[in-house]
Protein backbone atom coordinates (compact mmCIF):
# COMPACT_ATOMS: atom_id res chain seq x y z
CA UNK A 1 -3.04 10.51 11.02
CA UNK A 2 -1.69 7.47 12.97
CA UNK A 3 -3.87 3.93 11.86
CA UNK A 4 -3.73 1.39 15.64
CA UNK A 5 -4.73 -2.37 14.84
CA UNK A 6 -5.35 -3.85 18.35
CA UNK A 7 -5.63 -7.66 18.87
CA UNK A 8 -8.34 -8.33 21.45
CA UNK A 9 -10.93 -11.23 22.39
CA UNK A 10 -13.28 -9.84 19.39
CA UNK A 11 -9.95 -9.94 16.62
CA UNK A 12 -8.82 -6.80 15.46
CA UNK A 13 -9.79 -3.53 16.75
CA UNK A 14 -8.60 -0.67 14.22
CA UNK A 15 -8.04 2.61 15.50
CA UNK A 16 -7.85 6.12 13.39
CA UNK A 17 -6.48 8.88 14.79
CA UNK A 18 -5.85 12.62 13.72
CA UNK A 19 -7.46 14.82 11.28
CA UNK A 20 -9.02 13.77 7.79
CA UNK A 21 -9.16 10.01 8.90
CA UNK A 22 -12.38 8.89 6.82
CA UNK A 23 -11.60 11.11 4.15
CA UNK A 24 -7.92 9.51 3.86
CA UNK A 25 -9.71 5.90 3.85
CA UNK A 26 -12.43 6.43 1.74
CA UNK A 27 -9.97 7.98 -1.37
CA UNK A 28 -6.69 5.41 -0.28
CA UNK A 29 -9.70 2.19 -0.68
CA UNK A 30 -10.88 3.43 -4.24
CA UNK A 31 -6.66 3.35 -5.02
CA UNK A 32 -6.45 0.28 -3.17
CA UNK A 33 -8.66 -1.55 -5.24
CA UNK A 34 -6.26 -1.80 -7.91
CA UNK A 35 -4.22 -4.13 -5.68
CA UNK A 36 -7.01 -6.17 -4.78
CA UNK A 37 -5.79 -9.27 -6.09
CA UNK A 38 -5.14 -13.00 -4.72
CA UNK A 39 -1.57 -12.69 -6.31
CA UNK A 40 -0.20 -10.16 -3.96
CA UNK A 41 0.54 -10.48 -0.64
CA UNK A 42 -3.35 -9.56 0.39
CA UNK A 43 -2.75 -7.30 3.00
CA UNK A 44 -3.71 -3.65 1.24
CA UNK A 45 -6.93 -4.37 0.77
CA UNK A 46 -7.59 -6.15 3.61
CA UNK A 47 -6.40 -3.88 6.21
CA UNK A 48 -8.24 -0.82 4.41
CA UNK A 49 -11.37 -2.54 4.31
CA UNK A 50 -11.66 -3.33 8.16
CA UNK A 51 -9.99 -0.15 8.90
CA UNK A 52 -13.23 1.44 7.21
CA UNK A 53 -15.58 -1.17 8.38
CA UNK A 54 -14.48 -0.02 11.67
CA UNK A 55 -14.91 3.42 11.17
CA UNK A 56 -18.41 3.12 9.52
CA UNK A 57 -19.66 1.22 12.57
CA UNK A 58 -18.71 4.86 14.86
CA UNK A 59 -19.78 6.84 12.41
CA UNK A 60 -22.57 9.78 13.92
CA UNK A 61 -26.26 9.35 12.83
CA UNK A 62 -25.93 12.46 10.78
CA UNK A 63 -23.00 11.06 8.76
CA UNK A 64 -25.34 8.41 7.52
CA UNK A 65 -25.19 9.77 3.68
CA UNK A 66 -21.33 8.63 3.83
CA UNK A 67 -22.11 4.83 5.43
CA UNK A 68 -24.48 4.36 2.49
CA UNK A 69 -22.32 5.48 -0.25
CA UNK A 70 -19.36 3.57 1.18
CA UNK A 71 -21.26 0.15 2.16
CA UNK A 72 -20.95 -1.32 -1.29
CA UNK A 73 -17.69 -0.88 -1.21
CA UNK A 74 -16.91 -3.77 1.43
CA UNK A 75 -15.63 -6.93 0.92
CA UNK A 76 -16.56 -8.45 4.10
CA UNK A 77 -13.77 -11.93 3.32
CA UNK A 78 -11.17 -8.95 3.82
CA UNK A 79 -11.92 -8.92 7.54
CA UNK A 80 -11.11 -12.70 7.90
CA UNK A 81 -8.59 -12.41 5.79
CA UNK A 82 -6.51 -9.49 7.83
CA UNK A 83 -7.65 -11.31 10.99
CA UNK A 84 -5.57 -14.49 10.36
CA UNK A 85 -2.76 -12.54 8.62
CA UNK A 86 -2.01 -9.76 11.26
CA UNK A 87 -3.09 -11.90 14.51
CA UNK A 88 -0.27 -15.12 13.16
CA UNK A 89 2.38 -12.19 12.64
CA UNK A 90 4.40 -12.33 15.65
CA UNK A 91 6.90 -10.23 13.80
CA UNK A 92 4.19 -6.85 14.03
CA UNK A 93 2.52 -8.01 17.48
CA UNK A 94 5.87 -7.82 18.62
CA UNK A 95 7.00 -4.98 17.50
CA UNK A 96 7.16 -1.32 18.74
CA UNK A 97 4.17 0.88 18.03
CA UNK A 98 6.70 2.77 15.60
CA UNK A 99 7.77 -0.39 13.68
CA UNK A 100 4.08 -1.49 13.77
CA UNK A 101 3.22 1.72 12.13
CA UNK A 102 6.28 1.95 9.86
CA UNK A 103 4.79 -2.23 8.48
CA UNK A 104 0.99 -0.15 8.31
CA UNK A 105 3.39 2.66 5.76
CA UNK A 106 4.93 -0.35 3.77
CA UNK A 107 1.72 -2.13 3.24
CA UNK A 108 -0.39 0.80 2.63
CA UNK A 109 2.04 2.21 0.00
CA UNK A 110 3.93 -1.09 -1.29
CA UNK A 111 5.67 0.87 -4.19
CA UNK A 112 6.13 3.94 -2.82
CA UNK A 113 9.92 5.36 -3.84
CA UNK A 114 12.56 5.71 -1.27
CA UNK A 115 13.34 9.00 0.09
């Protein structure tokens, strides 16, 4: 699964692509929840809450059950918050889609071990 966050006229468009994507987002934001906090660098959160938002909003009618069980789960600030964090980073707009998703890996997984 490969996560694509697009600047564009509207802010941010997130893409997910590949197998499993909802189910990835849905478990990975109940774990990212724990990091929710002003302290840290506010990017986990964030960028798994509008990554979801987004995919909610395409979701088909007849996965309705899943938009209602998820919708209390966002924290709409998130959005603005990402917006102003990943749109000022000239460091990952100007980087390769690799490196872009490599930054996506480190945030997404901040204490994962080294291999």
């Amino acid at each position: 699964m490969t996560v694509n966050i697009e600047k564009s006229d509207h802010g941010l468009t997130v893409k997910l692509e590949g197998r499993g994507s909802l189910t990835f987002f849905l478990r990975t934001l109940i774990r990212a929840k724990f990091y929710d906090d002003d302290g840290l660098d506010g990017l986990l959160s964030p960028l798994l809450n509008d990554a979801i938002r987004t995919t909610i909003e395409t979701l088909e009618t007849d996965e309705s059950e899943v938009e209602s069980w998820y919708s209390g789960w966002v924290a709409e600030y998130h959005v603005d918050r990402v917006r102003d964090l990943v749109s000022s980073s000239a460091d990952y707009l100007s980087a390769s889609p690799l490196d872009q998703q490599e930054m996506m890996r480190a945030a997404l997984y901040p204490y994962r071990p080294i291999a």
